[in-house]
Every structure is written in C-alpha cells, then in structure tokens.
PDB file of N, CA and C in Angstrom:
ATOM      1  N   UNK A   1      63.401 168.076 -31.594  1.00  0.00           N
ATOM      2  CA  UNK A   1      62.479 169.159 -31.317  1.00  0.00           C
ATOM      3  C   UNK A   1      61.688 168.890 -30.042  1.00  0.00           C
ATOM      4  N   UNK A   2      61.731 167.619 -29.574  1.00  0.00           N
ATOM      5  CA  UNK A   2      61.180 167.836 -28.434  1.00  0.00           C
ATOM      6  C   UNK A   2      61.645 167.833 -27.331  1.00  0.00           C
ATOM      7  N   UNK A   3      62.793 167.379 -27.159  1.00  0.00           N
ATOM      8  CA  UNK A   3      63.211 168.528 -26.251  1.00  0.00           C
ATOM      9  C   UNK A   3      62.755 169.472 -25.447  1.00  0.00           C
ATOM     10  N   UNK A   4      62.839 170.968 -26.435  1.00  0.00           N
ATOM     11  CA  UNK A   4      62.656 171.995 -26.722  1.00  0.00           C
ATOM     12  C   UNK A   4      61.303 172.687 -26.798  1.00  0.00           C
ATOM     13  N   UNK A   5      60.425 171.063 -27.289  1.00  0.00           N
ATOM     14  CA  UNK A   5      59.249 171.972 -26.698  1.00  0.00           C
ATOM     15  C   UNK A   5      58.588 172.241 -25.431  1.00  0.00           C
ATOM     16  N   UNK A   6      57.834 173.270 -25.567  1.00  0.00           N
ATOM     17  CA  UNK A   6      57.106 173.950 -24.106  1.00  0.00           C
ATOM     18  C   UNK A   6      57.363 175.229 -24.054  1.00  0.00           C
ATOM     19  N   UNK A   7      56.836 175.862 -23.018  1.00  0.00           N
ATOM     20  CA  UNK A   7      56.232 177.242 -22.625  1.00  0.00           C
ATOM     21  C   UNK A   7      57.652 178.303 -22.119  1.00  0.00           C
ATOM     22  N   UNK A   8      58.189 179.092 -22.827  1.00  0.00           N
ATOM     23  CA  UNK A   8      58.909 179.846 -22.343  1.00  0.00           C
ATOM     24  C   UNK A   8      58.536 181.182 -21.784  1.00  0.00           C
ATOM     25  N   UNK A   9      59.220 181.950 -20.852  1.00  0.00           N
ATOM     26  CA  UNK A   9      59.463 182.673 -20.511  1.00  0.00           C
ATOM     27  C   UNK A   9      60.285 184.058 -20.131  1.00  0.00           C
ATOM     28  N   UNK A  10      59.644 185.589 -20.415  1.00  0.00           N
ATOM     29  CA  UNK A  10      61.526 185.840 -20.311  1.00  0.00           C
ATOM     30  C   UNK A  10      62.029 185.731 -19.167  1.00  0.00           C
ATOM     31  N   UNK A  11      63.015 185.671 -18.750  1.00  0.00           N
ATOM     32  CA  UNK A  11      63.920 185.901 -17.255  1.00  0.00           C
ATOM     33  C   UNK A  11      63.574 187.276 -16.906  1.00  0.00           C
ATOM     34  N   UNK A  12      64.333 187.426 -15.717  1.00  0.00           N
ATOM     35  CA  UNK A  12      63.843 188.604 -14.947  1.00  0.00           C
ATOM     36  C   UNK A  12      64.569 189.693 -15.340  1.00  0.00           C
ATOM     37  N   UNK A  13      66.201 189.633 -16.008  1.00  0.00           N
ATOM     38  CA  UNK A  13      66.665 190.512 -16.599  1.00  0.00           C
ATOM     39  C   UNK A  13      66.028 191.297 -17.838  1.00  0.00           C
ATOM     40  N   UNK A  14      65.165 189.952 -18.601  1.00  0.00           N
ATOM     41  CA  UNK A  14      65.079 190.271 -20.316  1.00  0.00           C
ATOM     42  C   UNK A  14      63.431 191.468 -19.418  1.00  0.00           C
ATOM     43  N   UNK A  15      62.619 190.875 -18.696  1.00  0.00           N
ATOM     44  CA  UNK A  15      61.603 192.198 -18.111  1.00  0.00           C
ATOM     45  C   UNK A  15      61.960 193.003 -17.352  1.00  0.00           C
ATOM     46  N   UNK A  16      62.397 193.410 -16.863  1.00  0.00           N
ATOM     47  CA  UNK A  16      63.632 194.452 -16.530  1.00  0.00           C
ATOM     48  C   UNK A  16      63.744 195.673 -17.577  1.00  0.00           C
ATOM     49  N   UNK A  17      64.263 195.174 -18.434  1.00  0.00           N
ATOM     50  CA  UNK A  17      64.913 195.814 -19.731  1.00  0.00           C
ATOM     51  C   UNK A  17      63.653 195.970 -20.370  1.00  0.00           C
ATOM     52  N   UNK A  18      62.588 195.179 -20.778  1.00  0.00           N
ATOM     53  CA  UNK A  18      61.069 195.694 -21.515  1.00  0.00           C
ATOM     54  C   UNK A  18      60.256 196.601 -20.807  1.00  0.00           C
ATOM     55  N   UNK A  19      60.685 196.621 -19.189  1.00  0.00           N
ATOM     56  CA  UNK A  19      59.868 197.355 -18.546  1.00  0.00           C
ATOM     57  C   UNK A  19      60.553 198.611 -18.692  1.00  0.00           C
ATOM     58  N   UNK A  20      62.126 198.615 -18.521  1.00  0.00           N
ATOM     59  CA  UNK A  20      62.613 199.751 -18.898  1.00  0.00           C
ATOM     60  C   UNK A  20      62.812 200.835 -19.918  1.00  0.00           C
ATOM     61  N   UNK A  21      62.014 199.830 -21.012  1.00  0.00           N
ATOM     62  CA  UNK A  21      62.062 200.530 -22.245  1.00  0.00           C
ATOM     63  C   UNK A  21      60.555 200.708 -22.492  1.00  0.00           C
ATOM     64  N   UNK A  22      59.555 201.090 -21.382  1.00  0.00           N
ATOM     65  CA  UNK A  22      58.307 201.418 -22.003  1.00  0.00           C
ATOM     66  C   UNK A  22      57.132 200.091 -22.018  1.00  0.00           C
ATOM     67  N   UNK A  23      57.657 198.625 -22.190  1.00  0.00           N
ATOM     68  CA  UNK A  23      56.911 198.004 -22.531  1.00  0.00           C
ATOM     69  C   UNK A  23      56.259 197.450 -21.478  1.00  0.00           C
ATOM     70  N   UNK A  24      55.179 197.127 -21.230  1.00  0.00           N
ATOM     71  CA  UNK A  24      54.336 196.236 -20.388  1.00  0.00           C
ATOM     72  C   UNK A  24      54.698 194.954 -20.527  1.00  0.00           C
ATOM     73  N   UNK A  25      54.598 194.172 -20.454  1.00  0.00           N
ATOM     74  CA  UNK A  25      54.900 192.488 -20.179  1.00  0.00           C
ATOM     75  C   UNK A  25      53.807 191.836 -20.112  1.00  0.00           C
ATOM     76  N   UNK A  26      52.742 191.907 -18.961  1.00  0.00           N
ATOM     77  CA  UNK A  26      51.915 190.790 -18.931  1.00  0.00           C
ATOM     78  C   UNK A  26      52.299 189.463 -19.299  1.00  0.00           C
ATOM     79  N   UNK A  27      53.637 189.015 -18.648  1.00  0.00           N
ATOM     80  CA  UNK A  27      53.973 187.359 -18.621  1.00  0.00           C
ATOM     81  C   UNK A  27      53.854 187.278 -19.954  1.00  0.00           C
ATOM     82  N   UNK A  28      54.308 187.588 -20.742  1.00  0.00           N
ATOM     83  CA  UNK A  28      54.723 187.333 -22.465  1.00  0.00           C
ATOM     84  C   UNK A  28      55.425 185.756 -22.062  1.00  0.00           C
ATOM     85  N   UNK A  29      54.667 184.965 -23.150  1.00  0.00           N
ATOM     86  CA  UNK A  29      55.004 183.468 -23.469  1.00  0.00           C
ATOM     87  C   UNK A  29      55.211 183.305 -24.886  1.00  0.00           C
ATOM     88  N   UNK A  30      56.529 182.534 -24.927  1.00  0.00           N
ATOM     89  CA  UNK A  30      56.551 181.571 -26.326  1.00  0.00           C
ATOM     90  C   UNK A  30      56.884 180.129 -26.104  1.00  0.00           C
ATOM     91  N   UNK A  31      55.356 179.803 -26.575  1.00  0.00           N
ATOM     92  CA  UNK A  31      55.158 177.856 -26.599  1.00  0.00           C
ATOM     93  C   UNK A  31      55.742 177.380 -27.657  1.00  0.00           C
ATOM     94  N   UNK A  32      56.563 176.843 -27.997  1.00  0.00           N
ATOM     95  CA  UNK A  32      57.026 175.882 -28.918  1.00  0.00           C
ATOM     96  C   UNK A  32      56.403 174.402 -28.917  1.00  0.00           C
ATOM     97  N   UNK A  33      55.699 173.980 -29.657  1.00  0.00           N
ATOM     98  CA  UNK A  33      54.893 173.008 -29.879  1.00  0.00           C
ATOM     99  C   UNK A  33      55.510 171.938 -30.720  1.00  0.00           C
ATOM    100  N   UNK A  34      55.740 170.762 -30.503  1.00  0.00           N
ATOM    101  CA  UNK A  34      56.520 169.430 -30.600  1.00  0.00           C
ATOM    102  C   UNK A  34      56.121 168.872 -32.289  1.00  0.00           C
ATOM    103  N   UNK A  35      54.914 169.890 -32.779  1.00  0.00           N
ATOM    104  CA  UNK A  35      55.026 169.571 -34.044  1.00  0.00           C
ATOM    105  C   UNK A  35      54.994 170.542 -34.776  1.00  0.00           C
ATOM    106  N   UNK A  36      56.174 171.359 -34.676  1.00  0.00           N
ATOM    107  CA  UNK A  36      56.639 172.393 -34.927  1.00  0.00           C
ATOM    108  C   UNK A  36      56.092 173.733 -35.582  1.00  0.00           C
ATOM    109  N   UNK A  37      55.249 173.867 -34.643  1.00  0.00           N
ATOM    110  CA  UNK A  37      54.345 175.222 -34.727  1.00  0.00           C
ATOM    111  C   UNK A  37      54.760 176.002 -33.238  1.00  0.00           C
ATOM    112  N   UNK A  38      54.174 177.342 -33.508  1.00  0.00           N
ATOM    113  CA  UNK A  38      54.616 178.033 -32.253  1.00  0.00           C
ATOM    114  C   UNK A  38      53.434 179.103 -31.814  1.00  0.00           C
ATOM    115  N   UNK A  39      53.422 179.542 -30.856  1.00  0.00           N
ATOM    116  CA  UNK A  39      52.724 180.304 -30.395  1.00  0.00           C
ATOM    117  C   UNK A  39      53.272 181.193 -29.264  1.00  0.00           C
ATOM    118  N   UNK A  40      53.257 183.193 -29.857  1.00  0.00           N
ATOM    119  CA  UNK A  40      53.989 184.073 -28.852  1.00  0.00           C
ATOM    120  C   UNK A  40      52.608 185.056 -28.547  1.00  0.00           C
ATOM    121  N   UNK A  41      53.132 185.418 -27.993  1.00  0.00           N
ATOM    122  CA  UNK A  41      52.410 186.715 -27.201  1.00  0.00           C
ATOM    123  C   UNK A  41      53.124 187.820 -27.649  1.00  0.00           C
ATOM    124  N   UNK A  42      52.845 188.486 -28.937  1.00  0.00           N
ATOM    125  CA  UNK A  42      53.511 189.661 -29.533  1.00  0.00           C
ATOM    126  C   UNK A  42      54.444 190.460 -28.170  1.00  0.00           C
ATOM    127  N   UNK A  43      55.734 190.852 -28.395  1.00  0.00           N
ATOM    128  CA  UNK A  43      56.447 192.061 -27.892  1.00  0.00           C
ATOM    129  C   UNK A  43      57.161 192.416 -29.106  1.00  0.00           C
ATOM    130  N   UNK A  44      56.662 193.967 -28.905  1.00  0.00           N
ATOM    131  CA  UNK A  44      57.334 195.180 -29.908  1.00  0.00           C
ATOM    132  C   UNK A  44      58.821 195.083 -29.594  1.00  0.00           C
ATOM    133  N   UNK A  45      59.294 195.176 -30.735  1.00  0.00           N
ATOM    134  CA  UNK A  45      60.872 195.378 -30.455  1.00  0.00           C
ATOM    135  C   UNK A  45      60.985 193.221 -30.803  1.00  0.00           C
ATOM    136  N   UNK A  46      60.902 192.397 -30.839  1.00  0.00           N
ATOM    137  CA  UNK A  46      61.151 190.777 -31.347  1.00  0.00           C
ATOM    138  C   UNK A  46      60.596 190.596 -32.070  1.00  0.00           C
ATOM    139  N   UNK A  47      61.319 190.205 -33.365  1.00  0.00           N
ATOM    140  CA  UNK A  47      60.708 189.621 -34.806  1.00  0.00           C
ATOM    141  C   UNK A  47      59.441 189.519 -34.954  1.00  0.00           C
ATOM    142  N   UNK A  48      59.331 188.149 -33.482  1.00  0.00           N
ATOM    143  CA  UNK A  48      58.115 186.649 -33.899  1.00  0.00           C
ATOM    144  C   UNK A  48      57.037 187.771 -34.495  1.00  0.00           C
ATOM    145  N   UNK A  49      56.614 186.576 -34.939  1.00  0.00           N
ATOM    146  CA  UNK A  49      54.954 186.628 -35.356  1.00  0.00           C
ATOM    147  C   UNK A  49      54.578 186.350 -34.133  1.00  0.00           C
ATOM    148  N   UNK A  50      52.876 186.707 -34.131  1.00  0.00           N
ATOM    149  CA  UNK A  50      52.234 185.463 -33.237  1.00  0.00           C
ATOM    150  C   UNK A  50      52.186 184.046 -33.243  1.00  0.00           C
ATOM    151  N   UNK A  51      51.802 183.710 -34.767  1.00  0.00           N
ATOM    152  CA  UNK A  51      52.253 182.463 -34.857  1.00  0.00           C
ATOM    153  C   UNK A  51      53.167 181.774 -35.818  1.00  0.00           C
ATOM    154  N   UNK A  52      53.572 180.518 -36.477  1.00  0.00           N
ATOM    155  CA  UNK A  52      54.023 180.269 -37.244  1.00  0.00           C
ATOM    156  C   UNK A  52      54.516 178.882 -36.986  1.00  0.00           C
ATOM    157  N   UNK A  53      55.963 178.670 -37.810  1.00  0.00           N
ATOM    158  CA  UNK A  53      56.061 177.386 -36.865  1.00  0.00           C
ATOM    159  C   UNK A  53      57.847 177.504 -36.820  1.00  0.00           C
ATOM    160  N   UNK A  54      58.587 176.936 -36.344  1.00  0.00           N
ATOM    161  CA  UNK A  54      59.982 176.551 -36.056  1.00  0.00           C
ATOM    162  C   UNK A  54      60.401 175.053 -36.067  1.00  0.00           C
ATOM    163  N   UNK A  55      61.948 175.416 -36.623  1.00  0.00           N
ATOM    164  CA  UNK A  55      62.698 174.068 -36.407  1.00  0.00           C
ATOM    165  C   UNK A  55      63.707 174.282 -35.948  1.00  0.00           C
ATOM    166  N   UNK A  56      64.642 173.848 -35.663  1.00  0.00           N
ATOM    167  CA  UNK A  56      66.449 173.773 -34.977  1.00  0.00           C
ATOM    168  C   UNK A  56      67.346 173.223 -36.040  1.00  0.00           C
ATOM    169  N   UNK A  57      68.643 173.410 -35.775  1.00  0.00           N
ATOM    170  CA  UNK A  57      69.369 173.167 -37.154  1.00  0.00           C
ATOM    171  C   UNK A  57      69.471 173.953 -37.869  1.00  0.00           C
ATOM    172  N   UNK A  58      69.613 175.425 -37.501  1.00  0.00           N
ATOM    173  CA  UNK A  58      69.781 176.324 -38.595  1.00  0.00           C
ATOM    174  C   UNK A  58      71.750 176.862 -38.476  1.00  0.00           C
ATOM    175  N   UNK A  59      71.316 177.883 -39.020  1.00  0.00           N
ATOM    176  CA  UNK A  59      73.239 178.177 -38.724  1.00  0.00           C
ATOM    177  C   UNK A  59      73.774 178.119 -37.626  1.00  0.00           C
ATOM    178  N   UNK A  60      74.719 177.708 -37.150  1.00  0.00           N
ATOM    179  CA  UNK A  60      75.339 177.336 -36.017  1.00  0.00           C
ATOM    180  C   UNK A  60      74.517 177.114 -35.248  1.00  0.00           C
ATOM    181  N   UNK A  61      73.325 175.799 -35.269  1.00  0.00           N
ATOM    182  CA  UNK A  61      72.403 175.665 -34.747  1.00  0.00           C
ATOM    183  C   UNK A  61      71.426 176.182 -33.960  1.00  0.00           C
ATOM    184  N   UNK A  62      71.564 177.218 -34.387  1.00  0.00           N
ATOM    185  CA  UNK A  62      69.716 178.506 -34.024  1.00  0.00           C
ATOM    186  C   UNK A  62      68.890 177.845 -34.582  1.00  0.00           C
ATOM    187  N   UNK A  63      67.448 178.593 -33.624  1.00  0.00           N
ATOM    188  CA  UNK A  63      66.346 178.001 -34.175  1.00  0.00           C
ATOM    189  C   UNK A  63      66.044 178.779 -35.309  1.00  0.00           C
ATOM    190  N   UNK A  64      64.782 178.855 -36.158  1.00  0.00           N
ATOM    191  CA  UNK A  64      64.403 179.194 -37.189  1.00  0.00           C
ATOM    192  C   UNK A  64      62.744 179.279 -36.917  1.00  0.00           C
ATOM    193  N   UNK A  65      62.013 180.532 -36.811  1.00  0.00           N
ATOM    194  CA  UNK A  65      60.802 180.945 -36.634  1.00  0.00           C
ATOM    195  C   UNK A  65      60.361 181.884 -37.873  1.00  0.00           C
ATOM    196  N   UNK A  66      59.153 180.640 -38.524  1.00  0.00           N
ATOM    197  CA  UNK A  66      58.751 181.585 -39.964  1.00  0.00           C
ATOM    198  C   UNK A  66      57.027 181.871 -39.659  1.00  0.00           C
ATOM    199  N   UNK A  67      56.987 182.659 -40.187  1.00  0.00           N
ATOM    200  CA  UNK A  67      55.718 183.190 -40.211  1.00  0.00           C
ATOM    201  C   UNK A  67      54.882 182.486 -40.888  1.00  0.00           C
ATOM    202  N   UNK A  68      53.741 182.796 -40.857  1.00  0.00           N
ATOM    203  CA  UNK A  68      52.388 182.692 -41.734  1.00  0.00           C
ATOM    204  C   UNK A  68      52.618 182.224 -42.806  1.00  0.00           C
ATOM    205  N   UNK A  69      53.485 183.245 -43.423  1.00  0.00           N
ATOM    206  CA  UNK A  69      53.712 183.021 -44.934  1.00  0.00           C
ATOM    207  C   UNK A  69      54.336 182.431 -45.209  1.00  0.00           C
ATOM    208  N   UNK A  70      55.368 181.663 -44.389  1.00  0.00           N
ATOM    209  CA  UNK A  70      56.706 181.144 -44.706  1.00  0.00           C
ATOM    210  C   UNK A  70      57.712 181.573 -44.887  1.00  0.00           C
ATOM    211  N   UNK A  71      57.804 183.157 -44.635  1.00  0.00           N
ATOM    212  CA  UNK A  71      58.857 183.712 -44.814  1.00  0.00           C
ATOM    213  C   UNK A  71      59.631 183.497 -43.094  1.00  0.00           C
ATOM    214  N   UNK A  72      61.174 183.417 -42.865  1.00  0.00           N
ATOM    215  CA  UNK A  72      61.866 183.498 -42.039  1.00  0.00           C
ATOM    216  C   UNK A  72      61.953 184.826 -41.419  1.00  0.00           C
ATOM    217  N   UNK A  73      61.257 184.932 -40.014  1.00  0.00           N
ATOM    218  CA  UNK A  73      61.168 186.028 -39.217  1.00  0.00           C
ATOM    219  C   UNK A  73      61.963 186.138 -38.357  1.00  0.00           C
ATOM    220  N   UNK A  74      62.504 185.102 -37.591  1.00  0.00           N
ATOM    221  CA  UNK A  74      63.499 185.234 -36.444  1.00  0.00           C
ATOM    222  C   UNK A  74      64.621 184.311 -36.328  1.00  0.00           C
ATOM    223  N   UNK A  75      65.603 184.163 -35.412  1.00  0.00           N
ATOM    224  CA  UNK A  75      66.127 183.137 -35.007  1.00  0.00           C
ATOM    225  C   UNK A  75      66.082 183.631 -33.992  1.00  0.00           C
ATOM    226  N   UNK A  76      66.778 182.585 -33.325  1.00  0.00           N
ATOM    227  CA  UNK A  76      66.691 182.774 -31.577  1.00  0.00           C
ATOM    228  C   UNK A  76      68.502 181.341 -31.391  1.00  0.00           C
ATOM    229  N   UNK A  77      69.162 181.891 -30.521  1.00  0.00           N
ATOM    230  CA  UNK A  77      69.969 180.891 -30.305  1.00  0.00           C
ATOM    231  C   UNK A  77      69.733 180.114 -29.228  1.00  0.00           C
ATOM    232  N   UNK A  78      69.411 178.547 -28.910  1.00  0.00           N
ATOM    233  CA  UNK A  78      69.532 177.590 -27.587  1.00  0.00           C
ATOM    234  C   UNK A  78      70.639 177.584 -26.923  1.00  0.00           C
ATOM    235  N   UNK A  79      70.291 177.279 -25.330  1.00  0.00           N
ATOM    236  CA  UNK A  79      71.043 176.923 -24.912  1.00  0.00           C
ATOM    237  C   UNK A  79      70.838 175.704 -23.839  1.00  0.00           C
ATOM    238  N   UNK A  80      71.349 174.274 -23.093  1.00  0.00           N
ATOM    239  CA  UNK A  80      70.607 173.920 -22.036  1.00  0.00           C
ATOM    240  C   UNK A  80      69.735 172.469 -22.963  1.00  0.00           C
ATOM    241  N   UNK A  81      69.330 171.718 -22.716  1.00  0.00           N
ATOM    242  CA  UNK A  81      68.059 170.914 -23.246  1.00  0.00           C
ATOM    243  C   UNK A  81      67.042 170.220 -22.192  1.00  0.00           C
ATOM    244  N   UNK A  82      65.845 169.910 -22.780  1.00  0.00           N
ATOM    245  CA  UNK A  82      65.345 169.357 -21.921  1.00  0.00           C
ATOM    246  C   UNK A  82      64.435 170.925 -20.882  1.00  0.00           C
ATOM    247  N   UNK A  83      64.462 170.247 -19.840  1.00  0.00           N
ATOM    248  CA  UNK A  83      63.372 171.606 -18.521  1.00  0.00           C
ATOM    249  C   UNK A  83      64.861 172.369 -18.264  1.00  0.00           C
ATOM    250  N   UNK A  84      66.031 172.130 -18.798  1.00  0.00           N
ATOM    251  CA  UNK A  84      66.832 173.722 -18.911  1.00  0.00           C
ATOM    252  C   UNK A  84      66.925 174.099 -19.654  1.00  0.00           C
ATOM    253  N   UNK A  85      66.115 173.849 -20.956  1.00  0.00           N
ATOM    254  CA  UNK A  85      66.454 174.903 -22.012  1.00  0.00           C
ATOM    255  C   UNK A  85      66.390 176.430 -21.910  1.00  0.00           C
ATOM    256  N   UNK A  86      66.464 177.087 -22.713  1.00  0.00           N
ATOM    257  CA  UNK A  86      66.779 178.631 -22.764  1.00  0.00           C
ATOM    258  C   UNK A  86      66.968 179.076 -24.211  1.00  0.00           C
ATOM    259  N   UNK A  87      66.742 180.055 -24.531  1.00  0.00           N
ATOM    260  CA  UNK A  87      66.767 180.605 -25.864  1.00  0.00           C
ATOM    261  C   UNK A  87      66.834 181.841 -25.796  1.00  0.00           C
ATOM    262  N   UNK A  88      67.729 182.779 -26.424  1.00  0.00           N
ATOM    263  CA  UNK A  88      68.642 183.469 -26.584  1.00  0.00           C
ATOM    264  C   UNK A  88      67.661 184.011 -27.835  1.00  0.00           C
ATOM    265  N   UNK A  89      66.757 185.520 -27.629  1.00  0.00           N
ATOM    266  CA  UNK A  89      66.167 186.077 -28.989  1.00  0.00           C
ATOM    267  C   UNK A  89      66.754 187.714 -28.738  1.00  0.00           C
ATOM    268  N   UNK A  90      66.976 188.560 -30.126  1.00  0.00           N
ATOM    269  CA  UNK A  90      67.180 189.789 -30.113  1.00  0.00           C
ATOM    270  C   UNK A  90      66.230 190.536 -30.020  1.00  0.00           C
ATOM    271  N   UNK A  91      66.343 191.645 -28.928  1.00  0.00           N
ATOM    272  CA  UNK A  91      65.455 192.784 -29.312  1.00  0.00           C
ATOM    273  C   UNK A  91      65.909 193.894 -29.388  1.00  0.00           C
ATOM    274  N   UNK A  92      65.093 194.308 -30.226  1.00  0.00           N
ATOM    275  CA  UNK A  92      65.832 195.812 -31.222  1.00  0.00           C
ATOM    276  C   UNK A  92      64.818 197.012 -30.464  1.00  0.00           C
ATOM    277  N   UNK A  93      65.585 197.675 -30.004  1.00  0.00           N
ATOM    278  CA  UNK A  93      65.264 198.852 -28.609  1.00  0.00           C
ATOM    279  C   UNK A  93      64.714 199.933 -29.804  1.00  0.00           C
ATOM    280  N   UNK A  94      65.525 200.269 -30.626  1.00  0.00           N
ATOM    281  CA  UNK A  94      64.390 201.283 -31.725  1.00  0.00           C
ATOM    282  C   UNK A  94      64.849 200.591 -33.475  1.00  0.00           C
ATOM    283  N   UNK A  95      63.516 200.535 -33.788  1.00  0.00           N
ATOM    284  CA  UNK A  95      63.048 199.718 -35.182  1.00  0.00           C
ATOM    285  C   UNK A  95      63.879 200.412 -36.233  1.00  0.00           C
ATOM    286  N   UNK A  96      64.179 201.963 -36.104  1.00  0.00           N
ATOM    287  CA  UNK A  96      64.903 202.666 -36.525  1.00  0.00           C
ATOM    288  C   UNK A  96      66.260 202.573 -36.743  1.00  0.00           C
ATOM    289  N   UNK A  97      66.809 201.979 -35.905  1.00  0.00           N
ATOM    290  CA  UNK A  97      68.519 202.287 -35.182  1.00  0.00           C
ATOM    291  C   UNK A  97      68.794 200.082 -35.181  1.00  0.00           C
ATOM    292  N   UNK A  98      69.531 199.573 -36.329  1.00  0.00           N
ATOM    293  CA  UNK A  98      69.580 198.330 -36.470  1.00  0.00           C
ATOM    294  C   UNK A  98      70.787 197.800 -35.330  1.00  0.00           C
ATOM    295  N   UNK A  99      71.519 198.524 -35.416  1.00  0.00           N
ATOM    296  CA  UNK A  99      72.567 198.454 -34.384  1.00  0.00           C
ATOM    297  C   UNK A  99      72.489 198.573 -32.830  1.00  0.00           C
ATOM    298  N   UNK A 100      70.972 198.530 -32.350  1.00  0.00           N
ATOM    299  CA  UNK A 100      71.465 198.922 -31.149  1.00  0.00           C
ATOM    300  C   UNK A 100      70.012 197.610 -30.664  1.00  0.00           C
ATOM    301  N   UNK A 101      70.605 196.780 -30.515  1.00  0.00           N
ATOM    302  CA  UNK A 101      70.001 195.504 -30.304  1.00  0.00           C
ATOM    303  C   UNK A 101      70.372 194.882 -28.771  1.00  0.00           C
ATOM    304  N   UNK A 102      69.361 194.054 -28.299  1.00  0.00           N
ATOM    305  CA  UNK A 102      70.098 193.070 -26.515  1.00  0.00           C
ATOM    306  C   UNK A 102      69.203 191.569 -27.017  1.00  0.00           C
ATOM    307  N   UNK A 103      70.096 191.174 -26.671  1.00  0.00           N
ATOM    308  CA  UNK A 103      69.773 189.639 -25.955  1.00  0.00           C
ATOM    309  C   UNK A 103      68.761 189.668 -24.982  1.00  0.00           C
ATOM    310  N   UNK A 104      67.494 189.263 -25.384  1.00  0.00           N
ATOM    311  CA  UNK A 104      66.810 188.799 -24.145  1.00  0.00           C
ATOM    312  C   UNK A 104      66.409 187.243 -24.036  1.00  0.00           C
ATOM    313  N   UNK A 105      66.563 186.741 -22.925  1.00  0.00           N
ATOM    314  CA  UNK A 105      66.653 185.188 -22.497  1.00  0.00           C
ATOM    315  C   UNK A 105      65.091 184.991 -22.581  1.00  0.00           C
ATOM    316  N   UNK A 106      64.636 183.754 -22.916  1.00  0.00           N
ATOM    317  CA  UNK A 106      63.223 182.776 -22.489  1.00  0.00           C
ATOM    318  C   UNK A 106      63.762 181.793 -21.975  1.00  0.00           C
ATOM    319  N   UNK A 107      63.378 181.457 -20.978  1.00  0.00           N
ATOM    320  CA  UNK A 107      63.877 180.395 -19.888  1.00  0.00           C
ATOM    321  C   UNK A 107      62.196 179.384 -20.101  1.00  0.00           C
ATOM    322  N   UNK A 108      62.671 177.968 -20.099  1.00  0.00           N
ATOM    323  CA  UNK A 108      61.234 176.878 -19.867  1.00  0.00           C
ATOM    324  C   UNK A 108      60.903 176.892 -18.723  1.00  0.00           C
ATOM    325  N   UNK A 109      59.591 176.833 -18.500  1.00  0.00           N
ATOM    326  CA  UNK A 109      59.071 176.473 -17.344  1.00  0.00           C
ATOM    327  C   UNK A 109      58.789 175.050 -16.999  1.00  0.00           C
TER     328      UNK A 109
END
C-alpha cells in the first residue's frame, strides 16, 4: 500500500470529459493515505465517498474503497507503481442509464 500512497489527480482527458459533461473540477484530488484511509473531493457521476478507507488485492487486483460504514463503494483498477502510479475509476455520465459508463484516469503527483 505504499506504494500507492499519495495525492492523485485526474489527467487531462478524464477533465475534459467532466468539463464536458457539465461538471466543474476545481483540481478534484484523491489522497490515498499509507494507513489505509482516503480522502476525495466528491465528483458526481464516481462512487467515492469523501472519505473512507482502501486496500489493494481485490479481484483481479483492484483497489477496494469503502465508506463510512463499511460498506464497499468503489473499485478503481491500478496501473504503474510507485510516482507512476495511475488508477483507472468509472464514471457513470447519467445515474439513471448503468450502461453508459468511461474510464477516467488519476495520475500521482
């Protein structure tokens, strides 16, 4: 997990696509914290919570982001380790419509 931890970012494609769909950005961050807690900057349309915590090692090794409660809110797939990591999360363009989902990248800073 540590690795992996630190401050992500989306790429310029994944704001692109949030800007294109309405959303503001304001530099949306997700910190992954080395003792496996997390901290996002809510965007509509991605699972996360604000906070919660994560581990790695989940199915075909995705991460695993649970909420508050402990319930399992997201995965996200890695890619890269170390200051290239990258993580691979879905966002769902309408909450309505389950099928019509994109890949948006968080790149480490």
């Amino acid at each position: 997990m540590g690795d992996f931890a630190g401050t992500y970012v989306p790429n310029k494609s994944a704001i692109e696509l949030l800007t294109e769909n309405g959303l503001k950005t304001n530099n949306p961050k997700l910190i992954l914290l080395s003792d496996g807690t997390y901290k996002f900057d809510i965007i509509e349309g991605v699972g996360l919570e604000k906070s919660g915590t994560w581990k790695t090692g989940g199915i075909d090794g995705m991460f695993e982001f649970y909420g508050k409660d402990g319930n399992l809110s997201e995965w996200a797939s890695p890619s890269g380790s170390g200051d290239e990591s990258v993580l691979s999360l879905e966002y769902q363009l309408d909450e309505d419509d389950w099928e019509n989902t994109k890949s948006i990248l968080f790149i480490k800073q």
